[in-house]
N, C-alpha and C. Protein backbone atom coordinates (compact mmCIF):
# COMPACT_ATOMS: atom_id res chain seq x y z
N UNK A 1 8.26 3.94 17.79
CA UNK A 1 8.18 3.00 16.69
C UNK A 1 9.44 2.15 16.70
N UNK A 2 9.44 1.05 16.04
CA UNK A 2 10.45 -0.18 16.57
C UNK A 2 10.99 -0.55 14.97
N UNK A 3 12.03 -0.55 15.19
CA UNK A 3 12.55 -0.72 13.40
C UNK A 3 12.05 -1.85 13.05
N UNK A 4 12.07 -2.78 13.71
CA UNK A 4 11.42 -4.21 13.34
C UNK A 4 10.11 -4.53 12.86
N UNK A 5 9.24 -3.33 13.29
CA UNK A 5 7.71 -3.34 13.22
C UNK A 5 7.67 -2.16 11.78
N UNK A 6 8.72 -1.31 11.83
CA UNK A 6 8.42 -0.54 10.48
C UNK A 6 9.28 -1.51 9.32
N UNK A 7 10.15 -2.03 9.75
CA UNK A 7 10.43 -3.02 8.26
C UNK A 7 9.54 -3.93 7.77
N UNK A 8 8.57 -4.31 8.88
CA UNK A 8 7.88 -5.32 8.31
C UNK A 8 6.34 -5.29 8.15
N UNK A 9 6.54 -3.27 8.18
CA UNK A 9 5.14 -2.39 7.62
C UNK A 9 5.62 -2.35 6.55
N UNK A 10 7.18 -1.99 6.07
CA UNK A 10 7.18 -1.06 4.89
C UNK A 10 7.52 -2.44 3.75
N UNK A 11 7.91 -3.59 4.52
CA UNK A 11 7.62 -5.01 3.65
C UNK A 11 6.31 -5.47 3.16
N UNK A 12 5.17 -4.90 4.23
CA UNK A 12 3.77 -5.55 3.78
C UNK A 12 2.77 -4.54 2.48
N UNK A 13 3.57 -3.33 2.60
CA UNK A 13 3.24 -2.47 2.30
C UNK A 13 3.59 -2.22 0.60
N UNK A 14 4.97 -2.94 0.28
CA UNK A 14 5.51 -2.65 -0.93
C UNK A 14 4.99 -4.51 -1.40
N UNK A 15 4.66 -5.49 -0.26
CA UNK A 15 4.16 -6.74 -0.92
C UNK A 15 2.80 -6.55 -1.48
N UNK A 16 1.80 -5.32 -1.29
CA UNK A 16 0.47 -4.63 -1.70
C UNK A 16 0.57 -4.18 -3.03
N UNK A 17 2.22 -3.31 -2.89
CA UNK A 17 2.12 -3.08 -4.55
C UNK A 17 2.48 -4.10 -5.31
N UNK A 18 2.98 -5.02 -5.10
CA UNK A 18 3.49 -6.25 -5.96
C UNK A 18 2.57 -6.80 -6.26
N UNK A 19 1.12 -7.24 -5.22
CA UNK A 19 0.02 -7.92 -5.22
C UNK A 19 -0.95 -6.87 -6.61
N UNK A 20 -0.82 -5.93 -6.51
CA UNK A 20 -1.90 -4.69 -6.89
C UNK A 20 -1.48 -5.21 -9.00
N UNK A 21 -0.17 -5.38 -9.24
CA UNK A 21 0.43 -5.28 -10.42
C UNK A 21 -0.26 -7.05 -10.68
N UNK A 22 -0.09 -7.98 -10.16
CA UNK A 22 -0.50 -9.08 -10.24
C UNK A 22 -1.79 -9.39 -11.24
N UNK A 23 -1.42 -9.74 -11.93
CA UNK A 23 -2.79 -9.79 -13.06
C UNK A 23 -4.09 -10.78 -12.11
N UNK A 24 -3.49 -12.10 -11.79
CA UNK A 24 -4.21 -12.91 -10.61
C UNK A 24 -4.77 -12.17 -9.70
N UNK A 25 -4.47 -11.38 -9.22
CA UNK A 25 -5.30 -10.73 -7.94
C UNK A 25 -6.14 -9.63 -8.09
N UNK A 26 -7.46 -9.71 -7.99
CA UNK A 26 -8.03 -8.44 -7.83
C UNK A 26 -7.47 -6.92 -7.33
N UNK A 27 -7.61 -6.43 -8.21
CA UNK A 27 -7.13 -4.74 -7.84
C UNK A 27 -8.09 -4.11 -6.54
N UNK A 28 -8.88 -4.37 -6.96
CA UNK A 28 -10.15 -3.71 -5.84
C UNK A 28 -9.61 -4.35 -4.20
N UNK A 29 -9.56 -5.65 -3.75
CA UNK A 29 -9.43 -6.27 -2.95
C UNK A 29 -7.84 -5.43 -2.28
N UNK A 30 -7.13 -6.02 -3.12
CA UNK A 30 -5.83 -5.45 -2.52
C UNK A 30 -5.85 -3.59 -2.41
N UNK A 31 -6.54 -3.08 -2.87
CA UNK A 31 -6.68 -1.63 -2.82
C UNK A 31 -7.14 -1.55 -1.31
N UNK A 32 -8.28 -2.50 -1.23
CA UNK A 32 -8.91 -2.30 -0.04
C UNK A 32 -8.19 -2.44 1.24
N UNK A 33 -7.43 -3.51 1.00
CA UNK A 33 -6.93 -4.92 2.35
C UNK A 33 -5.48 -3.16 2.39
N UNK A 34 -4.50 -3.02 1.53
CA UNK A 34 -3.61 -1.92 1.45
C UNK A 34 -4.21 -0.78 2.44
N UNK A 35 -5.32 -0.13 1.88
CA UNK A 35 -5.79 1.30 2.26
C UNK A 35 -6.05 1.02 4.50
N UNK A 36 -6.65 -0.40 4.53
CA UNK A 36 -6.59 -0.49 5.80
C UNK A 36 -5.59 -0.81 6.60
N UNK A 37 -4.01 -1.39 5.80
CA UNK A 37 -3.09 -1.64 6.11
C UNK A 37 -2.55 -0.35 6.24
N UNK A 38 -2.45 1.09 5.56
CA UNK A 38 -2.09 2.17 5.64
C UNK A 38 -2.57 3.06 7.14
N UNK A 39 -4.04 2.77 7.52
CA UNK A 39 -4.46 3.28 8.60
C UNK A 39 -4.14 3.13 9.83
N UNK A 40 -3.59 1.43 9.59
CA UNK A 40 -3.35 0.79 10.72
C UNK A 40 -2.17 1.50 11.23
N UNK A 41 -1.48 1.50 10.46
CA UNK A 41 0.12 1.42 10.15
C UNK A 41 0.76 3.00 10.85
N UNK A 42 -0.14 3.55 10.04
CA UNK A 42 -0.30 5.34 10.18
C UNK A 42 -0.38 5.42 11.90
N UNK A 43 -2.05 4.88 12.37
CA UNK A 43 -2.66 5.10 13.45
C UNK A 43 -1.54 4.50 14.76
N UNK A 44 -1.26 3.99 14.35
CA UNK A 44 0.18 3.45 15.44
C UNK A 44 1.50 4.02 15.28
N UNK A 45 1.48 4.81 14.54
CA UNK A 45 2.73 5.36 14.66
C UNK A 45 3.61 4.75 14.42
N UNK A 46 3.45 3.61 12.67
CA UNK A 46 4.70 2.68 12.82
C UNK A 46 4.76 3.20 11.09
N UNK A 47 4.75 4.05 10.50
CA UNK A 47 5.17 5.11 9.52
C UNK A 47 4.63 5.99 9.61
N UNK A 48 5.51 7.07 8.84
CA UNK A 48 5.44 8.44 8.85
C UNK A 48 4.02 8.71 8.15
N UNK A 49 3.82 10.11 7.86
CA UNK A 49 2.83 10.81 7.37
C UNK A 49 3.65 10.77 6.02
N UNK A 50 4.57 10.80 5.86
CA UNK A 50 5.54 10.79 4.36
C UNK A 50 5.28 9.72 4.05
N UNK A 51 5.66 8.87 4.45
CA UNK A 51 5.58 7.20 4.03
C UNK A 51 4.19 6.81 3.97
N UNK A 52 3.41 7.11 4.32
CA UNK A 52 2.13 6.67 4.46
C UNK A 52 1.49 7.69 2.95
N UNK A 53 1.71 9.06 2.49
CA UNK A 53 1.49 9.63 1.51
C UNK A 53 2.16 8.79 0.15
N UNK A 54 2.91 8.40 0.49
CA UNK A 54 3.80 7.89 -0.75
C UNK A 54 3.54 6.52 -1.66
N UNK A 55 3.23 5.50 0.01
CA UNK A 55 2.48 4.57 -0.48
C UNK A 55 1.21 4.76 -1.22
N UNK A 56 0.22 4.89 -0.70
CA UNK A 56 -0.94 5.28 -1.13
C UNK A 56 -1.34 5.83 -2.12
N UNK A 57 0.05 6.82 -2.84
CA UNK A 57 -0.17 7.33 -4.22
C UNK A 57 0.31 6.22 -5.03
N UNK A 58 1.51 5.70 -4.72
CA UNK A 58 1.54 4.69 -5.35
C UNK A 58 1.26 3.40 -5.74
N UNK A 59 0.07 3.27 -4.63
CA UNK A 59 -1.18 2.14 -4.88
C UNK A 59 -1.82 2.68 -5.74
N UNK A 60 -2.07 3.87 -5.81
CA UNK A 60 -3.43 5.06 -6.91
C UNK A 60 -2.94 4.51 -7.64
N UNK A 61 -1.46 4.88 -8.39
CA UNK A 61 -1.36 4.60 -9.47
C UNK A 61 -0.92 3.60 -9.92
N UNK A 62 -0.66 2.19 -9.81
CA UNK A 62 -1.14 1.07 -10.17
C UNK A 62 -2.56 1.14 -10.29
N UNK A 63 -2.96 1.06 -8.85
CA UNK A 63 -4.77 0.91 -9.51
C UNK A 63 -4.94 1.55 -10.78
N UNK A 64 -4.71 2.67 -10.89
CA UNK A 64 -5.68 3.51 -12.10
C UNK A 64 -5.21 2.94 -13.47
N UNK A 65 -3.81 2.29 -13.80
CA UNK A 65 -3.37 1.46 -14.67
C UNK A 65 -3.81 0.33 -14.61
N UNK A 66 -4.09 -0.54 -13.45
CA UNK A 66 -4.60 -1.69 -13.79
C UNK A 66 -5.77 -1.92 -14.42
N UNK A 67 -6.82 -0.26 -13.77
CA UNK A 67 -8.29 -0.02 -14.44
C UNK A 67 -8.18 0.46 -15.50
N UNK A 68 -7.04 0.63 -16.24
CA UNK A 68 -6.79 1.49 -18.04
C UNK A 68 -7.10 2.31 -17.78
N UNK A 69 -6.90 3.31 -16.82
CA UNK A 69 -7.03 4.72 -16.98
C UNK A 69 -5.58 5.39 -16.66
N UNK A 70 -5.03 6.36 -17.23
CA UNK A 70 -3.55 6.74 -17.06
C UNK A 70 -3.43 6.96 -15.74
N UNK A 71 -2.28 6.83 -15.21
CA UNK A 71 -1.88 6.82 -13.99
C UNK A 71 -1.13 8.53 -13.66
């Protein structure tokens, strides 16, 4: 893995949660476009199994706040 390619996973990755909080942007969409950005990301070996757990919960929970359900 190439630091250059994980900074600018773990940049696209935290720009998902910024997008996710965005009242303008669909939650669903960016949940989606995120969850395949996670696989990608994962499946290449350009973050960890940690980093890849961490995000993902913390997409959950935006989503589940953005849907009014407690996070």
């Amino acid at each position: 893995m190439s630091a250059s390619n994980h900074e600018l996973a773990i940049g696209m990755l935290a720009g998902y949660i910024e997008r996710m909080i965005d009242p303008d942007c669909s939650p669903v969409v960016v949940k989606a476009s995120a969850g395949t950005a996670l696989l990608i990301f994962r499946t290449l070996s350009i973050i960890s199994a940690t980093e890849e757990a961490d995000y993902a919960e913390r997409l959950r929970r935006v989503y589940e706040r953005r849907q009014g359900r407690a996070a």
